[in-house]
C-alpha atoms as a PDB file:
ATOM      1  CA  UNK A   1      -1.132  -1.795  -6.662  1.00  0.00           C
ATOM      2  CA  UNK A   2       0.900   0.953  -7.882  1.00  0.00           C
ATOM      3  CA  UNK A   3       0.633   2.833 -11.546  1.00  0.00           C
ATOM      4  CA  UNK A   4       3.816   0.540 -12.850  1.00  0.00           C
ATOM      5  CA  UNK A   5       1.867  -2.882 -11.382  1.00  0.00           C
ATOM      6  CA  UNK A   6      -1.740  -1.308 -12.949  1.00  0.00           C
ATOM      7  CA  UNK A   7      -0.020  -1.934 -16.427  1.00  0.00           C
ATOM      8  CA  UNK A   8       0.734  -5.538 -16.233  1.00  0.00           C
ATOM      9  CA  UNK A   9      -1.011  -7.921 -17.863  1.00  0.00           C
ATOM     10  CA  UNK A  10      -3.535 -10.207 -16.637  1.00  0.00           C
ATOM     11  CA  UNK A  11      -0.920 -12.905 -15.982  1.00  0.00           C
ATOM     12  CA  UNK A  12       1.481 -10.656 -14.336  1.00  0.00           C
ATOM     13  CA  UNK A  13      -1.497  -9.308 -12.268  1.00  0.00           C
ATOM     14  CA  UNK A  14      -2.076 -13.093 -11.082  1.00  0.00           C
ATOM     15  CA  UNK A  15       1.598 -13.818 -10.588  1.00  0.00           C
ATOM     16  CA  UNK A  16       2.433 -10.574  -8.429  1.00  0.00           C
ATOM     17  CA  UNK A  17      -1.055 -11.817  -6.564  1.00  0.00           C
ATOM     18  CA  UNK A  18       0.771 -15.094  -5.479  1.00  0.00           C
ATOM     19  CA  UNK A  19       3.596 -13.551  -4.996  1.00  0.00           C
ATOM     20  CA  UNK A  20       2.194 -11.126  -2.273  1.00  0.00           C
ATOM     21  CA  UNK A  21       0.038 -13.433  -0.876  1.00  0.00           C
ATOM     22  CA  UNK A  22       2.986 -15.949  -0.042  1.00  0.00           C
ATOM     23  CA  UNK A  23       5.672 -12.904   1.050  1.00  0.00           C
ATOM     24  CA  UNK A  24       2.817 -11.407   3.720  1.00  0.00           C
ATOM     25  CA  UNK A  25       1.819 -15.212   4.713  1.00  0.00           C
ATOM     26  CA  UNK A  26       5.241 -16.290   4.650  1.00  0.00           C
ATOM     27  CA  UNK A  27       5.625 -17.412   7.992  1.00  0.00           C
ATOM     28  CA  UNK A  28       2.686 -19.344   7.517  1.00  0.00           C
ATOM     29  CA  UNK A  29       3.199 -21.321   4.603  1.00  0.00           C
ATOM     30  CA  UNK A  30       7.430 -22.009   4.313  1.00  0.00           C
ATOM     31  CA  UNK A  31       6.702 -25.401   6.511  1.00  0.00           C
ATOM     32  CA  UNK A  32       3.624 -26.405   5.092  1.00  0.00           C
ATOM     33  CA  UNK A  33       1.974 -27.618   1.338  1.00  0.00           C
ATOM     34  CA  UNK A  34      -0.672 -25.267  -0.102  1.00  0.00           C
ATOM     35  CA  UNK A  35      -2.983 -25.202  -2.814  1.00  0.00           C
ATOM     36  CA  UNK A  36      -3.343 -21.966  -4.993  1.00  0.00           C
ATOM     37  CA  UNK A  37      -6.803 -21.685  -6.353  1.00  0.00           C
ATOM     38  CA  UNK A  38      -6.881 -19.992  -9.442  1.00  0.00           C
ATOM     39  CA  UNK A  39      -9.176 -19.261 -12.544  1.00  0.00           C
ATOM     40  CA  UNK A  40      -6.224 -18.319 -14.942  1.00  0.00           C
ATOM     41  CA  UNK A  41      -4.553 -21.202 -15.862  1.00  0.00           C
ATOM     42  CA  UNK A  42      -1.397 -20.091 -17.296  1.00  0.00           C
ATOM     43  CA  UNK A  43      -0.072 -19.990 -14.263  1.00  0.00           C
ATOM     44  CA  UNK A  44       0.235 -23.590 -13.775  1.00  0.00           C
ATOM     45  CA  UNK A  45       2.745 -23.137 -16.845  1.00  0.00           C
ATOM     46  CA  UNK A  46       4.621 -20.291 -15.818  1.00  0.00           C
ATOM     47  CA  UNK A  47       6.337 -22.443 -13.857  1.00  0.00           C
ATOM     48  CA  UNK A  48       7.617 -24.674 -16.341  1.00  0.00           C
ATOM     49  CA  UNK A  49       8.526 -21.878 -18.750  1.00  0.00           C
ATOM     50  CA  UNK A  50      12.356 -21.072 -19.102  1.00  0.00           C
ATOM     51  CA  UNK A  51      11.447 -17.889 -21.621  1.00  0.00           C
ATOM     52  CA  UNK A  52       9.618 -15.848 -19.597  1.00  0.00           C
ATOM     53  CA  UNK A  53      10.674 -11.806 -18.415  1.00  0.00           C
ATOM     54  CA  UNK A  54      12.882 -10.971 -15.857  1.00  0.00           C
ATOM     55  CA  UNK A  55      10.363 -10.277 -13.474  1.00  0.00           C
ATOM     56  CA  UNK A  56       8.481 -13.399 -14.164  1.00  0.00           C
ATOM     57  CA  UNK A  57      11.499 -15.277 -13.531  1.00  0.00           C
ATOM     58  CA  UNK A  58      12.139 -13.654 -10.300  1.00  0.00           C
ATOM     59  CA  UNK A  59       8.802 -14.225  -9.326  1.00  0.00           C
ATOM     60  CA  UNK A  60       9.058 -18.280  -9.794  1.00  0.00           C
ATOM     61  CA  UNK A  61      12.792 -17.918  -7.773  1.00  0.00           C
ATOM     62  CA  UNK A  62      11.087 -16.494  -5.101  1.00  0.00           C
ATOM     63  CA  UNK A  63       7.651 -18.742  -4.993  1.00  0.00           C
ATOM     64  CA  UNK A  64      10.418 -22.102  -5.242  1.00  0.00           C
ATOM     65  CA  UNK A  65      11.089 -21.967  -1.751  1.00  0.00           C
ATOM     66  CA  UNK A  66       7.187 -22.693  -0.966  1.00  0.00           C
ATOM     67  CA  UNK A  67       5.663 -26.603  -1.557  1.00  0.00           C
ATOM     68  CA  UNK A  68       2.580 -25.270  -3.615  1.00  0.00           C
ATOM     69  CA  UNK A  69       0.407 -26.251  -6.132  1.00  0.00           C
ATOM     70  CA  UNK A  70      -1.580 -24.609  -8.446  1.00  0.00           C
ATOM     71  CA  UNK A  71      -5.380 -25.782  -9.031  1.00  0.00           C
ATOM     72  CA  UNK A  72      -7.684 -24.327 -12.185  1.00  0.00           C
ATOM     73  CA  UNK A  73     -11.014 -23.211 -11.175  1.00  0.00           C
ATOM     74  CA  UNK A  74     -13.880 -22.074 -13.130  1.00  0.00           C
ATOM     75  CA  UNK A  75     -14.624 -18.540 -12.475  1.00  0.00           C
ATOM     76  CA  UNK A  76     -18.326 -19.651 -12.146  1.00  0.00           C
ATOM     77  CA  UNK A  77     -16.917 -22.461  -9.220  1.00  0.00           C
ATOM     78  CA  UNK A  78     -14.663 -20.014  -7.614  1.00  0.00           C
ATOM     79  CA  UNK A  79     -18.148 -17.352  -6.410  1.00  0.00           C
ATOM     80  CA  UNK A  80     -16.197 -15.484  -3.243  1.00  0.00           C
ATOM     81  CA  UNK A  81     -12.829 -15.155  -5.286  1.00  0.00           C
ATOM     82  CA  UNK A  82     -14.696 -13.390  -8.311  1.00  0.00           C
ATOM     83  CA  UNK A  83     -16.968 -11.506  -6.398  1.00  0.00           C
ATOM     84  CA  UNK A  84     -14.197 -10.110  -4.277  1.00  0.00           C
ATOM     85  CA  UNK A  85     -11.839  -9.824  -7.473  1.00  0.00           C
ATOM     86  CA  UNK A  86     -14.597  -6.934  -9.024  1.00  0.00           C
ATOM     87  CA  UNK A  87     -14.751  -4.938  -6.243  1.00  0.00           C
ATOM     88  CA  UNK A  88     -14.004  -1.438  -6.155  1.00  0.00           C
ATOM     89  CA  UNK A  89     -12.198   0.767  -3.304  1.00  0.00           C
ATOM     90  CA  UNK A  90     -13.598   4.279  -3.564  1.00  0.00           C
ATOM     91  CA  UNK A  91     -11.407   5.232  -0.937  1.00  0.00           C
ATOM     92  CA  UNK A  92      -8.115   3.819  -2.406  1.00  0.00           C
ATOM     93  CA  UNK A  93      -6.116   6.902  -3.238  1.00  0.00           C
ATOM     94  CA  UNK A  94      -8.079   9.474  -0.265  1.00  0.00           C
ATOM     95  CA  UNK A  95      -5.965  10.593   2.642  1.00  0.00           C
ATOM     96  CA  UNK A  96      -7.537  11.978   5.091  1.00  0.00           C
ATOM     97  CA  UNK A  97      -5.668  13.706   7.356  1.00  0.00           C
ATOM     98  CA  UNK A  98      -6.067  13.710  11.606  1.00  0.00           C
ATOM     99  CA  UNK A  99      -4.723  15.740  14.132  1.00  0.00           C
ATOM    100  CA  UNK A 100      -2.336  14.549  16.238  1.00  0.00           C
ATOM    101  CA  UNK A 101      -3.115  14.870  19.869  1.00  0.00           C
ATOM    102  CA  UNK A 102       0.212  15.821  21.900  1.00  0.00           C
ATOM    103  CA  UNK A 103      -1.229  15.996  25.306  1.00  0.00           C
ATOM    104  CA  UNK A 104      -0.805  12.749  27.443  1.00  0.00           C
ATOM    105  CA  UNK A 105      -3.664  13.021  30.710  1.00  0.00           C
ATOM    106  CA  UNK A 106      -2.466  10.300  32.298  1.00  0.00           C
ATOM    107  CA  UNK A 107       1.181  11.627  32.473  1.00  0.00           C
ATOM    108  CA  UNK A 108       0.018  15.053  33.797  1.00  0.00           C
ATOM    109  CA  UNK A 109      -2.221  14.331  36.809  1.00  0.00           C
ATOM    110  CA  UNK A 110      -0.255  17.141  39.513  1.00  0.00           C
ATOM    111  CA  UNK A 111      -1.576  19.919  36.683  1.00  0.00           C
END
């Protein structure tokens, strides 16, 4: 998630969740029905709304092509999803650099 996406609200969090969870499992999931699991339920009426932002709306254009439902779950019911959902990277923004290794053995056998 990037510094613009950190600022959205909860909603927009769980939207642009879908969202990236259906454009990386595309290939997956055009063909087939799926059920989204969710403990935010106004996301079941995001897709009914006709008000919503620009980016909302884009969102819904994009998740139409997919036969999906949406499902409310307790967070209590849902124990892997909220566990998972609280859990911090440490390592998120550290690069750590490694040296590139620009000599091939197997290509220099006669040397």
């Amino acid at each position: 998630m990037n510094q613009a996406e950190a600022k959205y609200t909860t909603t927009e969090k769980e939207m642009l969740a879908v969202v990236y969870a259906f454009g990386n499992f595309h290939s997956y999931l055009i063909m087939n029905k799926s059920i989204v699991y969710t403990d935010h339920s106004a996301l079941k009426y995001l897709f009914a709304k006709k008000d919503a932002k620009a980016r909302l709306l884009r969102w819904i254009l994009l998740l139409q092509k997919f036969d999906f439902k949406v499902i409310d779950t307790r967070g209590a019911e849902n124990y892997a999803a909220d566990h998972l959902s609280r859990l911090e990277n440490p390592y998120e923004n550290i690069f750590y650099p490694k040296e590139i290794n620009e000599t091939f053995p197997l290509e220099s056998l006669n040397k």
